[in-house]
C-alpha atoms as a PDB file:
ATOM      1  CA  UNK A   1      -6.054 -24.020   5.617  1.00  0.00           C
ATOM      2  CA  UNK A   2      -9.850 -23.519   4.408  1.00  0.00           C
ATOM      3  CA  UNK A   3     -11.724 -21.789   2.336  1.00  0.00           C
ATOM      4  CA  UNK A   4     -15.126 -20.655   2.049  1.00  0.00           C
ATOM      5  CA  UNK A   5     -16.287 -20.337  -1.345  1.00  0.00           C
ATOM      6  CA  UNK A   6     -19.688 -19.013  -2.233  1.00  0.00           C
ATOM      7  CA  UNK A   7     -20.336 -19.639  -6.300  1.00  0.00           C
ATOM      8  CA  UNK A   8     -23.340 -17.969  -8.520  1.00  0.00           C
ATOM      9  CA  UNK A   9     -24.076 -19.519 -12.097  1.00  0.00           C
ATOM     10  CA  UNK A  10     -24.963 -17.292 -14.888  1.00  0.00           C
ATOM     11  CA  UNK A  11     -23.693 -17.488 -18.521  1.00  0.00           C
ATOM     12  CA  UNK A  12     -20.854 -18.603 -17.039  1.00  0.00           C
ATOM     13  CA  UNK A  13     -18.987 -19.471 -13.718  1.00  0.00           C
ATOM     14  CA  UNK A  14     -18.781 -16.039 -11.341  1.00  0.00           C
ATOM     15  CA  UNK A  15     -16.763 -16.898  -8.324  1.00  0.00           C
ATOM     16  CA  UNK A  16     -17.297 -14.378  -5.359  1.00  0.00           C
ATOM     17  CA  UNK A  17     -14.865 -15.382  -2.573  1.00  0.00           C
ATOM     18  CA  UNK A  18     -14.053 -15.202   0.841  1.00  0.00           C
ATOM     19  CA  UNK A  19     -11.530 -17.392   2.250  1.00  0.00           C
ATOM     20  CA  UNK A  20      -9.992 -17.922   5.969  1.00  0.00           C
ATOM     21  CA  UNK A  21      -6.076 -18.591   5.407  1.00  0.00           C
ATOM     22  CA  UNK A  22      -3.928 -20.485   8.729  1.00  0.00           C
ATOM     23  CA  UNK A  23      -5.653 -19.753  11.775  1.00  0.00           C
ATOM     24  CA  UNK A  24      -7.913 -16.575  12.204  1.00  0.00           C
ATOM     25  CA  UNK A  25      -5.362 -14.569   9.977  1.00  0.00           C
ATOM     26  CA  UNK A  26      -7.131 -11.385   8.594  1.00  0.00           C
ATOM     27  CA  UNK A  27      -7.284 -10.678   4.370  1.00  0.00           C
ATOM     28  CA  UNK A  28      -6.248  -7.333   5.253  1.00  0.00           C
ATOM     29  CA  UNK A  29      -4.993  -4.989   7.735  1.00  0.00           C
ATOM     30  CA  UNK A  30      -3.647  -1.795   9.081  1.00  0.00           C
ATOM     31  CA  UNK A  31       0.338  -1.631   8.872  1.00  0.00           C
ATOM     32  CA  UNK A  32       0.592   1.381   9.573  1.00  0.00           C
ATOM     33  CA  UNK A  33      -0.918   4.393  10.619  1.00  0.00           C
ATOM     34  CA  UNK A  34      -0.485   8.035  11.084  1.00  0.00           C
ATOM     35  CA  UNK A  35      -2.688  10.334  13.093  1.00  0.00           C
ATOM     36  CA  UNK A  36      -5.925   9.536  13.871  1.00  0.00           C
ATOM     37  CA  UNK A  37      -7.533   8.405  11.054  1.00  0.00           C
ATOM     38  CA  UNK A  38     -11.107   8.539  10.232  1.00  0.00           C
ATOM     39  CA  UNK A  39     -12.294   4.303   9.879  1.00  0.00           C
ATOM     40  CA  UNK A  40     -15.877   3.910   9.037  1.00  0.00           C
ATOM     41  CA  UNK A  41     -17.060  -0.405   9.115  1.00  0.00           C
ATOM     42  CA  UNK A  42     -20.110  -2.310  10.135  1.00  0.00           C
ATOM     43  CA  UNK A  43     -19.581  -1.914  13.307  1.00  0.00           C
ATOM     44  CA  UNK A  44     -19.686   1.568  13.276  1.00  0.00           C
ATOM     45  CA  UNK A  45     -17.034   4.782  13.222  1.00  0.00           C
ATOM     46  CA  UNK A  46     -13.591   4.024  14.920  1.00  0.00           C
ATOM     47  CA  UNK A  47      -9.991   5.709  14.837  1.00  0.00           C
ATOM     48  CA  UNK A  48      -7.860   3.292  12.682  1.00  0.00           C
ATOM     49  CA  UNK A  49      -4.858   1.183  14.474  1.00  0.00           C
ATOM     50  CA  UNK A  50      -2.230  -0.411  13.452  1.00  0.00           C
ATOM     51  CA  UNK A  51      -2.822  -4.450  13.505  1.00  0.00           C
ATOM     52  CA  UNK A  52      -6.473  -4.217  12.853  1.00  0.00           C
ATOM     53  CA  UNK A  53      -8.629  -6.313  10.423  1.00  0.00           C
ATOM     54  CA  UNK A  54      -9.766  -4.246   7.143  1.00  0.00           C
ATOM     55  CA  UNK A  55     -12.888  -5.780   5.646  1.00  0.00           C
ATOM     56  CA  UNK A  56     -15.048  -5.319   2.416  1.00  0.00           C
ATOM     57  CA  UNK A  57     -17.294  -2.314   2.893  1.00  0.00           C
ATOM     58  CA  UNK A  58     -15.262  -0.484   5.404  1.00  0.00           C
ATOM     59  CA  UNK A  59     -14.400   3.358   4.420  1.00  0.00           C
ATOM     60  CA  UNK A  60     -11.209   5.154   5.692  1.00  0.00           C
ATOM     61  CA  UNK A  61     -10.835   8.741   5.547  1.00  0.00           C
ATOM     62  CA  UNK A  62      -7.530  10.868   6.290  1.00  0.00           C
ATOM     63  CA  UNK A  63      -7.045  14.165   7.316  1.00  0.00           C
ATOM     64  CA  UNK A  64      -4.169  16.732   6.659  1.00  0.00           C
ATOM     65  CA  UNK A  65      -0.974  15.548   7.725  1.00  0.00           C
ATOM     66  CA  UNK A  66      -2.860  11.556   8.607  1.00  0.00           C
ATOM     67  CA  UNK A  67      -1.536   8.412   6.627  1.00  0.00           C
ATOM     68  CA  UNK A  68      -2.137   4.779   6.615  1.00  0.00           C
ATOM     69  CA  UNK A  69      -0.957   1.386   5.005  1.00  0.00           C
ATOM     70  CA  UNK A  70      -2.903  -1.366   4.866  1.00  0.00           C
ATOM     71  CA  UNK A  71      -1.548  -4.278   3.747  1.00  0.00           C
ATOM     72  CA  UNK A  72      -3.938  -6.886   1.707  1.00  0.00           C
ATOM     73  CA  UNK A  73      -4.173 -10.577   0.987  1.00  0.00           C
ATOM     74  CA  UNK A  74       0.071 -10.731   1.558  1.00  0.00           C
ATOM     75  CA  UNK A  75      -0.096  -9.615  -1.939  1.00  0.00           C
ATOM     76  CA  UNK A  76      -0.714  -6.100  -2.012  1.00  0.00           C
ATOM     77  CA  UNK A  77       0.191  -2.645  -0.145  1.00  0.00           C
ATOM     78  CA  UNK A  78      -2.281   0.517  -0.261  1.00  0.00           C
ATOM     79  CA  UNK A  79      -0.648   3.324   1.160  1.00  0.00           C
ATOM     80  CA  UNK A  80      -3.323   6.190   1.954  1.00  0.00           C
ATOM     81  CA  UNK A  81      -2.236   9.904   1.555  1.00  0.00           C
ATOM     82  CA  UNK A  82      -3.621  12.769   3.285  1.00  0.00           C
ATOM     83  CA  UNK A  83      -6.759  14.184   2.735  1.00  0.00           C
ATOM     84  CA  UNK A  84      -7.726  10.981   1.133  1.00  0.00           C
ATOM     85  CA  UNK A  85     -11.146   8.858   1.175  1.00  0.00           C
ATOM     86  CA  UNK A  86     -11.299   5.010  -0.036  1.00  0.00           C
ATOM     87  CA  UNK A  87     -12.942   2.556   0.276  1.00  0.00           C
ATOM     88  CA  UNK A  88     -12.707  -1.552   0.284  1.00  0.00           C
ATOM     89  CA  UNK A  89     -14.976  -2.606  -2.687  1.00  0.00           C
ATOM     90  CA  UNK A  90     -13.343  -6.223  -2.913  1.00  0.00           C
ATOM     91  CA  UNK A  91     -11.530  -8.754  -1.036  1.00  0.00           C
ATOM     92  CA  UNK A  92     -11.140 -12.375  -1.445  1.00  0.00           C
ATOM     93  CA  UNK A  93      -8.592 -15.156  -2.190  1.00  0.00           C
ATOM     94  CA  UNK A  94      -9.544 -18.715  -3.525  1.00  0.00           C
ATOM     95  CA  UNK A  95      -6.416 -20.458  -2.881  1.00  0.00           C
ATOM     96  CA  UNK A  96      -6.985 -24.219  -4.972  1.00  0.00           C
ATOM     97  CA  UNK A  97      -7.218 -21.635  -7.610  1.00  0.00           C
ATOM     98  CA  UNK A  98      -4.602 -19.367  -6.883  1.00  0.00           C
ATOM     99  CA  UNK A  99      -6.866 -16.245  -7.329  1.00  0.00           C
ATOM    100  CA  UNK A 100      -6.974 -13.051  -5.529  1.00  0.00           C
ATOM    101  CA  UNK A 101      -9.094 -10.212  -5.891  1.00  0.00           C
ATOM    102  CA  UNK A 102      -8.178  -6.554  -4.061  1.00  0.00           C
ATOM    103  CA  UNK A 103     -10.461  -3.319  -5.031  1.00  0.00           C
ATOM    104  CA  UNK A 104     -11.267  -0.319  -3.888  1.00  0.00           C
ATOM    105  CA  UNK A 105     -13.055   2.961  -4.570  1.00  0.00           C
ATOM    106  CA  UNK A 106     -10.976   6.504  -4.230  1.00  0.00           C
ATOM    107  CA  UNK A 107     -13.549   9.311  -3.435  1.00  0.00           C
ATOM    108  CA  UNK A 108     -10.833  11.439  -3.526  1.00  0.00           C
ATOM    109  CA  UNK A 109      -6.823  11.892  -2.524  1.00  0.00           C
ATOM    110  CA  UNK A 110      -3.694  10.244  -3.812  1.00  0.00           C
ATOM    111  CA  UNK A 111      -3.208   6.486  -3.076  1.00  0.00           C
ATOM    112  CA  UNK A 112       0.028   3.958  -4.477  1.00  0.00           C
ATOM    113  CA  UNK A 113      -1.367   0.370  -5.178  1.00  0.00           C
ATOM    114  CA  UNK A 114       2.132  -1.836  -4.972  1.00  0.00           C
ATOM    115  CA  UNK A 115       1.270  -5.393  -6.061  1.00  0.00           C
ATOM    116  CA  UNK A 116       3.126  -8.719  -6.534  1.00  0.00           C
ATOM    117  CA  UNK A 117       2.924 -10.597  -9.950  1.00  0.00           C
ATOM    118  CA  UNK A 118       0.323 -12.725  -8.219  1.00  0.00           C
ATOM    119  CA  UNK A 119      -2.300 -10.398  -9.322  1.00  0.00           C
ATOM    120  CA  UNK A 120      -1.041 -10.817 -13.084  1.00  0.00           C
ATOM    121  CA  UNK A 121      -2.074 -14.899 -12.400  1.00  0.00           C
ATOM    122  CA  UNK A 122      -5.582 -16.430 -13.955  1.00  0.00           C
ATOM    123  CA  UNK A 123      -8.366 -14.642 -12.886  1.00  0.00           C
ATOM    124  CA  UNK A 124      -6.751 -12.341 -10.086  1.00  0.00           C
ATOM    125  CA  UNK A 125      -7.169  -8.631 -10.313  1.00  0.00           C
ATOM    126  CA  UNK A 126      -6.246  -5.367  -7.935  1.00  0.00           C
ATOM    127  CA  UNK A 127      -8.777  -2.721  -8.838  1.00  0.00           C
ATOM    128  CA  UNK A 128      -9.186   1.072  -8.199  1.00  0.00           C
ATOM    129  CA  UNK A 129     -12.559   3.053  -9.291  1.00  0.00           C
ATOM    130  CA  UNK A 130     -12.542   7.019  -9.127  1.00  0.00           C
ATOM    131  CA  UNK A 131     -15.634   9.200 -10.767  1.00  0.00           C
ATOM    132  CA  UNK A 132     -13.688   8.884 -14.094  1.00  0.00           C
ATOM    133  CA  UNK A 133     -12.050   5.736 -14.519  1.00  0.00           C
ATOM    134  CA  UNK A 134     -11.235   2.231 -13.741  1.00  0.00           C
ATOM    135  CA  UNK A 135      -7.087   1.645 -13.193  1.00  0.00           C
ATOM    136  CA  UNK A 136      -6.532  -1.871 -13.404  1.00  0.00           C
ATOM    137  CA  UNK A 137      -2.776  -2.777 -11.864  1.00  0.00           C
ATOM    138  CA  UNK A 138      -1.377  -6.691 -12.328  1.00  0.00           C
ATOM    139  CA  UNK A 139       1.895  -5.411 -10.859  1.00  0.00           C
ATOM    140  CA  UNK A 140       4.253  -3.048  -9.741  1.00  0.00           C
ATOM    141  CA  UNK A 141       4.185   0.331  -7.993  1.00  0.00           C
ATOM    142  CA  UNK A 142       0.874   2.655  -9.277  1.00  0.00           C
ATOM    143  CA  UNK A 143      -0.495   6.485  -7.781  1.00  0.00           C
ATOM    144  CA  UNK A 144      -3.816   7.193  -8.452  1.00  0.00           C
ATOM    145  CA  UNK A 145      -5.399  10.378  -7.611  1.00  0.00           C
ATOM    146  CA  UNK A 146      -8.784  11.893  -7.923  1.00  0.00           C
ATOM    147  CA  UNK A 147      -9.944  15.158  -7.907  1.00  0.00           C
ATOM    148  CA  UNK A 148     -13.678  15.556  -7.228  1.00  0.00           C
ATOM    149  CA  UNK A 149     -14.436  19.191  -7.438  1.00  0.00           C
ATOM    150  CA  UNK A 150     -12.035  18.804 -11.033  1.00  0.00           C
ATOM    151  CA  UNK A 151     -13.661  15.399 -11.607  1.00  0.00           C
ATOM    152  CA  UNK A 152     -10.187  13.985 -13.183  1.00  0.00           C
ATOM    153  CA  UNK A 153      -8.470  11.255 -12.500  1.00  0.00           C
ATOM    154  CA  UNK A 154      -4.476  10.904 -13.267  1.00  0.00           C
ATOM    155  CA  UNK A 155      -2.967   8.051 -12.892  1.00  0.00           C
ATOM    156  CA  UNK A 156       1.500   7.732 -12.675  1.00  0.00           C
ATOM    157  CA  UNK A 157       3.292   4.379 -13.098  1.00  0.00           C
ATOM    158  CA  UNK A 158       6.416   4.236 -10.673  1.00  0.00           C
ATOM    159  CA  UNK A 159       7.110   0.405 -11.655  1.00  0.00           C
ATOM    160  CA  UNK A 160       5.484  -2.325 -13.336  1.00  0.00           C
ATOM    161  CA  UNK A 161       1.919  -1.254 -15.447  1.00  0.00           C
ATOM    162  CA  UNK A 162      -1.244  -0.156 -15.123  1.00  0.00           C
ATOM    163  CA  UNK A 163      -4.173  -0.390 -17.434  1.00  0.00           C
ATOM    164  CA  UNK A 164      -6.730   2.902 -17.565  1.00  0.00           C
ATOM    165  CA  UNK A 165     -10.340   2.142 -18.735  1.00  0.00           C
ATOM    166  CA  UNK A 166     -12.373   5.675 -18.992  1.00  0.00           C
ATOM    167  CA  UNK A 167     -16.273   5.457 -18.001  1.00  0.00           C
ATOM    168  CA  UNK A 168     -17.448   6.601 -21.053  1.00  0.00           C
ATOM    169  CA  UNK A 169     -19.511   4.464 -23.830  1.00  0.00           C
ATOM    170  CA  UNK A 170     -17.096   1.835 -24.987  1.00  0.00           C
ATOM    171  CA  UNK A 171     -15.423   3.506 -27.467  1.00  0.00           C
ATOM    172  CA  UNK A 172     -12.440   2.974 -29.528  1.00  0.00           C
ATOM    173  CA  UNK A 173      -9.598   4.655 -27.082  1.00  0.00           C
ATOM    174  CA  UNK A 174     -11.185   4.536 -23.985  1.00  0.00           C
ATOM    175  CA  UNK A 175      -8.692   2.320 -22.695  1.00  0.00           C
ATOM    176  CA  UNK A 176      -4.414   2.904 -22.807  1.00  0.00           C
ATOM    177  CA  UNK A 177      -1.837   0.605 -20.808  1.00  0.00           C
ATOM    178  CA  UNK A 178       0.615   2.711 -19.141  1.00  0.00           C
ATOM    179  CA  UNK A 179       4.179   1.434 -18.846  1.00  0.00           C
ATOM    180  CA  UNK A 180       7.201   2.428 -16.187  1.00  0.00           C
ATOM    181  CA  UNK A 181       7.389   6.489 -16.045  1.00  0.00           C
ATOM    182  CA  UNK A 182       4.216   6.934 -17.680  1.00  0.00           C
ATOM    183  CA  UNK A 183       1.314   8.927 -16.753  1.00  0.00           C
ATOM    184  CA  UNK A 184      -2.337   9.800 -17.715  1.00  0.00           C
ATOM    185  CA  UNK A 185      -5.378  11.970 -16.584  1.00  0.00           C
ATOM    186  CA  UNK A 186      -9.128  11.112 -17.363  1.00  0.00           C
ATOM    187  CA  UNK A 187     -11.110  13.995 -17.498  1.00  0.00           C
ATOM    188  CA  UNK A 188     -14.877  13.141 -16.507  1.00  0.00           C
ATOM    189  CA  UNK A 189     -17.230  11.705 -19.915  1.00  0.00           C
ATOM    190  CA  UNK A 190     -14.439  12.122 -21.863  1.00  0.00           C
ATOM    191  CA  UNK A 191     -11.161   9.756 -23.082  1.00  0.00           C
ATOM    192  CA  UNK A 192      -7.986  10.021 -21.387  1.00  0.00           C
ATOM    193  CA  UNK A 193      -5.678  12.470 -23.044  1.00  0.00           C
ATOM    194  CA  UNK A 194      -2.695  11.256 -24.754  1.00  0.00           C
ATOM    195  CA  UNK A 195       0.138   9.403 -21.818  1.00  0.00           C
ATOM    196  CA  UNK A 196       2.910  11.275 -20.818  1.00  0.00           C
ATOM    197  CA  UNK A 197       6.413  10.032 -20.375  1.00  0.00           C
ATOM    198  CA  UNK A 198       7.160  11.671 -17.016  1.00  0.00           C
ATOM    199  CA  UNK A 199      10.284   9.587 -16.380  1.00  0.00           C
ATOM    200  CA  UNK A 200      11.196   7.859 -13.089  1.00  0.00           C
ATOM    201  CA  UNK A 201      12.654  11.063 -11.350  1.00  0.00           C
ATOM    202  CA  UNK A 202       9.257  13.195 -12.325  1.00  0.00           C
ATOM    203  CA  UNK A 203       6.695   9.756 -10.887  1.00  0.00           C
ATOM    204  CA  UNK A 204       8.905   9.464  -7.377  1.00  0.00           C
ATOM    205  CA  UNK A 205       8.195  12.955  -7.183  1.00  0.00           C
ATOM    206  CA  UNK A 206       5.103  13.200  -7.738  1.00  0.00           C
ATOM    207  CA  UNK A 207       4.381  10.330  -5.140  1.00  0.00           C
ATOM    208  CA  UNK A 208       6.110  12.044  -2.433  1.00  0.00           C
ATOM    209  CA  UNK A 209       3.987  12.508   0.892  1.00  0.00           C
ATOM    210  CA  UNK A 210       1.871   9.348  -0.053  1.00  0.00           C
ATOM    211  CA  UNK A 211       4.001   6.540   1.950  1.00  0.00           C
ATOM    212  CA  UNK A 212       4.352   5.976   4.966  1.00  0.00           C
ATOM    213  CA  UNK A 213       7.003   4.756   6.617  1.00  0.00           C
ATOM    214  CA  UNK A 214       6.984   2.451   9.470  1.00  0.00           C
ATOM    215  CA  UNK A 215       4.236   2.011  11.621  1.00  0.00           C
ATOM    216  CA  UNK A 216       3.214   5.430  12.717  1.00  0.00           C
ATOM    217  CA  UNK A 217       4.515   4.681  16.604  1.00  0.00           C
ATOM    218  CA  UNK A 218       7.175   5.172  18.466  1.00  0.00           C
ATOM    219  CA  UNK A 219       8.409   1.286  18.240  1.00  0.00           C
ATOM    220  CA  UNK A 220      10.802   2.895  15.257  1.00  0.00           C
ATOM    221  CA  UNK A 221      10.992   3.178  11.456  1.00  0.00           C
ATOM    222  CA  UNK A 222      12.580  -0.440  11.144  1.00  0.00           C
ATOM    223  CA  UNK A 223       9.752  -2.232  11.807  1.00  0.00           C
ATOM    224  CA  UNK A 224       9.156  -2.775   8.220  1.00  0.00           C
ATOM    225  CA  UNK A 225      12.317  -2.824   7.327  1.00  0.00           C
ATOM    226  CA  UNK A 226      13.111  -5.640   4.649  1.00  0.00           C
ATOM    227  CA  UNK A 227      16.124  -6.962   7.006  1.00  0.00           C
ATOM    228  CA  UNK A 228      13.337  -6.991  10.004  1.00  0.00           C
ATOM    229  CA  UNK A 229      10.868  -8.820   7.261  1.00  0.00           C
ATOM    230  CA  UNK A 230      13.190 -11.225   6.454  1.00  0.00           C
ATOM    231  CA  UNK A 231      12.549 -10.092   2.462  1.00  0.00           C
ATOM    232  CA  UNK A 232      15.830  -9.302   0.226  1.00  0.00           C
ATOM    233  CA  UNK A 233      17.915  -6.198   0.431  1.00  0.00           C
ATOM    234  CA  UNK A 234      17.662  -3.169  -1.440  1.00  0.00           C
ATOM    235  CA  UNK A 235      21.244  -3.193  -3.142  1.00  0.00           C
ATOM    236  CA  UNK A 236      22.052   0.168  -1.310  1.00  0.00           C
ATOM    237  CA  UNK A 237      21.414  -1.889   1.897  1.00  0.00           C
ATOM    238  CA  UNK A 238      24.398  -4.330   1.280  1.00  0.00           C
ATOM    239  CA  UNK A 239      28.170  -3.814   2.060  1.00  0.00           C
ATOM    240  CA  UNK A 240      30.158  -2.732  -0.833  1.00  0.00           C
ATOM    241  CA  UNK A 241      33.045  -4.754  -1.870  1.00  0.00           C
ATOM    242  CA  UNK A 242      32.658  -7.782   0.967  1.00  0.00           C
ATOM    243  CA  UNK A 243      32.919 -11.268  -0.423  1.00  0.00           C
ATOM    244  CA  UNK A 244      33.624 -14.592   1.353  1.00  0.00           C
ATOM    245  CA  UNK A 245      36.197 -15.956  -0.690  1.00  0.00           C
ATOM    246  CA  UNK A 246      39.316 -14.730  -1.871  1.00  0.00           C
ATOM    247  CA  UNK A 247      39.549 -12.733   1.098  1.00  0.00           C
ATOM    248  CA  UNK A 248      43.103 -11.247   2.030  1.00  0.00           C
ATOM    249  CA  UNK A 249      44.236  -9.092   4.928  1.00  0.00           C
ATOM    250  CA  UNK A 250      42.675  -5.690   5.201  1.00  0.00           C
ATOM    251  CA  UNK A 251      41.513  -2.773   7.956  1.00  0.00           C
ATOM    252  CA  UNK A 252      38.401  -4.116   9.772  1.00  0.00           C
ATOM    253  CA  UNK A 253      34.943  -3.177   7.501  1.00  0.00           C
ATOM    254  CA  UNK A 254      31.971  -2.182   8.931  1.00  0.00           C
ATOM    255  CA  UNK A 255      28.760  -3.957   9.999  1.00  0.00           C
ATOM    256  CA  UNK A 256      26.041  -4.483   7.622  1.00  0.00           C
ATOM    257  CA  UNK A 257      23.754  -2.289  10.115  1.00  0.00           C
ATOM    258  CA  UNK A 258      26.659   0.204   9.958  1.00  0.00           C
ATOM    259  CA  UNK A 259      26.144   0.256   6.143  1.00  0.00           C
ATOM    260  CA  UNK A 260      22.265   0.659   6.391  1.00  0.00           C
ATOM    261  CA  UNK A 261      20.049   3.828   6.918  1.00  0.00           C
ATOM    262  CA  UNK A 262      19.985   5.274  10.562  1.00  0.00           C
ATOM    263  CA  UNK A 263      16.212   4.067  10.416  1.00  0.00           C
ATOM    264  CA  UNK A 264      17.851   0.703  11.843  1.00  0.00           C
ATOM    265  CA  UNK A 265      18.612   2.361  15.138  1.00  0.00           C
ATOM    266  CA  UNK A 266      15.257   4.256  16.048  1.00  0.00           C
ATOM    267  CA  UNK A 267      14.093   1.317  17.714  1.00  0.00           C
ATOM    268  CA  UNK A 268      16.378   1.648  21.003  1.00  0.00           C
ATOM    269  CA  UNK A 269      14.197   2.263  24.155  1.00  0.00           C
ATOM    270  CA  UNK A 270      15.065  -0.226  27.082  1.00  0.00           C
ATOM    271  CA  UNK A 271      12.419  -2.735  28.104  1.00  0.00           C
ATOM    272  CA  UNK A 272      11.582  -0.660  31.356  1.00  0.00           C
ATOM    273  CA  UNK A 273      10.448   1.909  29.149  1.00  0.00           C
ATOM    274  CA  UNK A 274       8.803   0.099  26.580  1.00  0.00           C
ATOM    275  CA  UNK A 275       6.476  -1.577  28.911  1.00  0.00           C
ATOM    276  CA  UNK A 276       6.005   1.514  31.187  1.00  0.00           C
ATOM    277  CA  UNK A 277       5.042   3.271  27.853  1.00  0.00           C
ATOM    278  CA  UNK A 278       3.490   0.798  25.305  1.00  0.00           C
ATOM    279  CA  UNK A 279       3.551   1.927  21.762  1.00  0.00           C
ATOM    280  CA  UNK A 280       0.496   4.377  20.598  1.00  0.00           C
ATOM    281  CA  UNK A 281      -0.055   5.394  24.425  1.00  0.00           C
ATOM    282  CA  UNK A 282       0.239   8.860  24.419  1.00  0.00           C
ATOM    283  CA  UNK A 283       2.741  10.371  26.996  1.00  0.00           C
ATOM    284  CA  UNK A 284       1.713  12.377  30.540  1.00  0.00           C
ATOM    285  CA  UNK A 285       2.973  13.825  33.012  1.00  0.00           C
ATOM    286  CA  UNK A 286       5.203  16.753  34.038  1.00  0.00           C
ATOM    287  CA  UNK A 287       8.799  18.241  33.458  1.00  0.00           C
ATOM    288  CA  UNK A 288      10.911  19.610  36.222  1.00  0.00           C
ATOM    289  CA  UNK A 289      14.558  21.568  35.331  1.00  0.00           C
ATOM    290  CA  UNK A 290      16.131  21.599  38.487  1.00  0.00           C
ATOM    291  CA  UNK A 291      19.423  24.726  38.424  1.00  0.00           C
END
């Protein structure tokens, strides 16, 4: 491992990082994608992929009925709605001190931040600036939206908490921490209004249409699965009822993959196909019905 850290003394110690992790491993990159999305970087414009390497400065833009993950420092996931623009402010990791730092800036659209509790660490921090406000998240699931012909930011904890700073004067109440279920909106030069306890049911809602699942291609909806990822199971993902001891005769039970979503099976072409027709290669050709 190495890092590359780059260090600027003021009244004080400000640490602006950019580090390379094992090998040539990115800081951040598509996961998935939807469409052909709009991705502006240095290089110049491109249509975003899945596997490619996010970096600070670039600007992705989605269209109607376009989506994209991009996954960030192993830390964090930003999944990009439609008819969204953001873009990567900050991006950096200094691992001897176990710091990361993810922002970005939402022009406008509906994004969910979902961070790890290694953003609540030291000095870490995952960021999102709108027009209106600055949505600080240290973990857990977060929407943000912004409106820029309303110029109003709302912001709708699904898990974990968020902390909303208005861009007003510094103020007394310019700044609430939202909790699980709660939302807020931040009208432009003006405090956010009073949080609202939506409740889970109301937040899952209202993030509907944001995420998307899988990669976007047609190598299936289990490619992010948790059992694929090797991460723990979602308690609905388990068998019911099946322990190793104490076992006694009984009908045959089905197989965990039995018990999981039908998402586990969408990845079923043979090989002769796969590598005839690689994933994100659009199909041609012609269909005859013979009678």
């Amino acid at each position: 491992m190495r890092a590359v850290v780059v260090a600027t003394w003021a009244i004080g110690l400000v640490v602006v990082a950019t580090a390379g992790r094992a090998g040539s491993e990115p800081l951040a990159q598509f996961a998935a994608v939807q469409g052909e999305v709009r991705w502006t970087r240095a290089s110049g414009h491109a249509t975003a992929q899945v596997g490619e390497t996010v970096s600070v400065g670039d600007r992705i833009r989605t269209a109607a009925a376009q989506r994209a993950k991009v996954l960030a420092l192993d830390a964090a996931v930003l999944d990009i709605g439609p008819n969204t623009e953001v873009a990567v402010d900050e991006l950096g990791t200094v691992a001897d001190a176990q710091r990361l730092a993810f922002a970005i800036r939402l022009f406008q659209g509906r994004v969910i931040l979902r961070v790890t509790p290694a953003f609540a660490r030291g000095a870490s921090h995952c960021l999102a600036e709108t027009g209106t406000a600055s949505v600080s998240v240290p973990n857990g699931e977060v929407v943000v939206r912004y409106e820029p012909d309303g110029e109003f930011t709302e912001v709708v904890v699904l898990s974990g908490e968020a902390e909303v700073t208005a861009k007003v004067e510094a103020v007394a109440g310019g700044r609430v921490r939202l909790g699980e279920g709660f939302a807020v909106r931040v009208p432009k030069g003006r405090l956010p209004q009073a949080p609202a306890q939506w409740g889970l049911e109301r937040a899952r809602q209202y993030a509907e249409g944001i995420e998307l699942f899988g990669t976007g291609r047609r190598d299936g909806l289990n490619v992010l699965h948790p059992l694929t990822l090797g991460r723990l199971l979602d308690p609905a993902d388990t068998p019911v009822g099946r322990s190793a001891r104490g076992r006694t005769a009984q009908a045959p039970q089905r197989t965990l993959p039995e018990e999981m979503s039908a998402d586990v099976y969408t990845n079923t072409q043979p090989l002769e196909v796969f590598r005839a027709f690689p994933p994100g290669r659009p199909l041609t050709g012609d269909v005859r019905v013979d009678f």
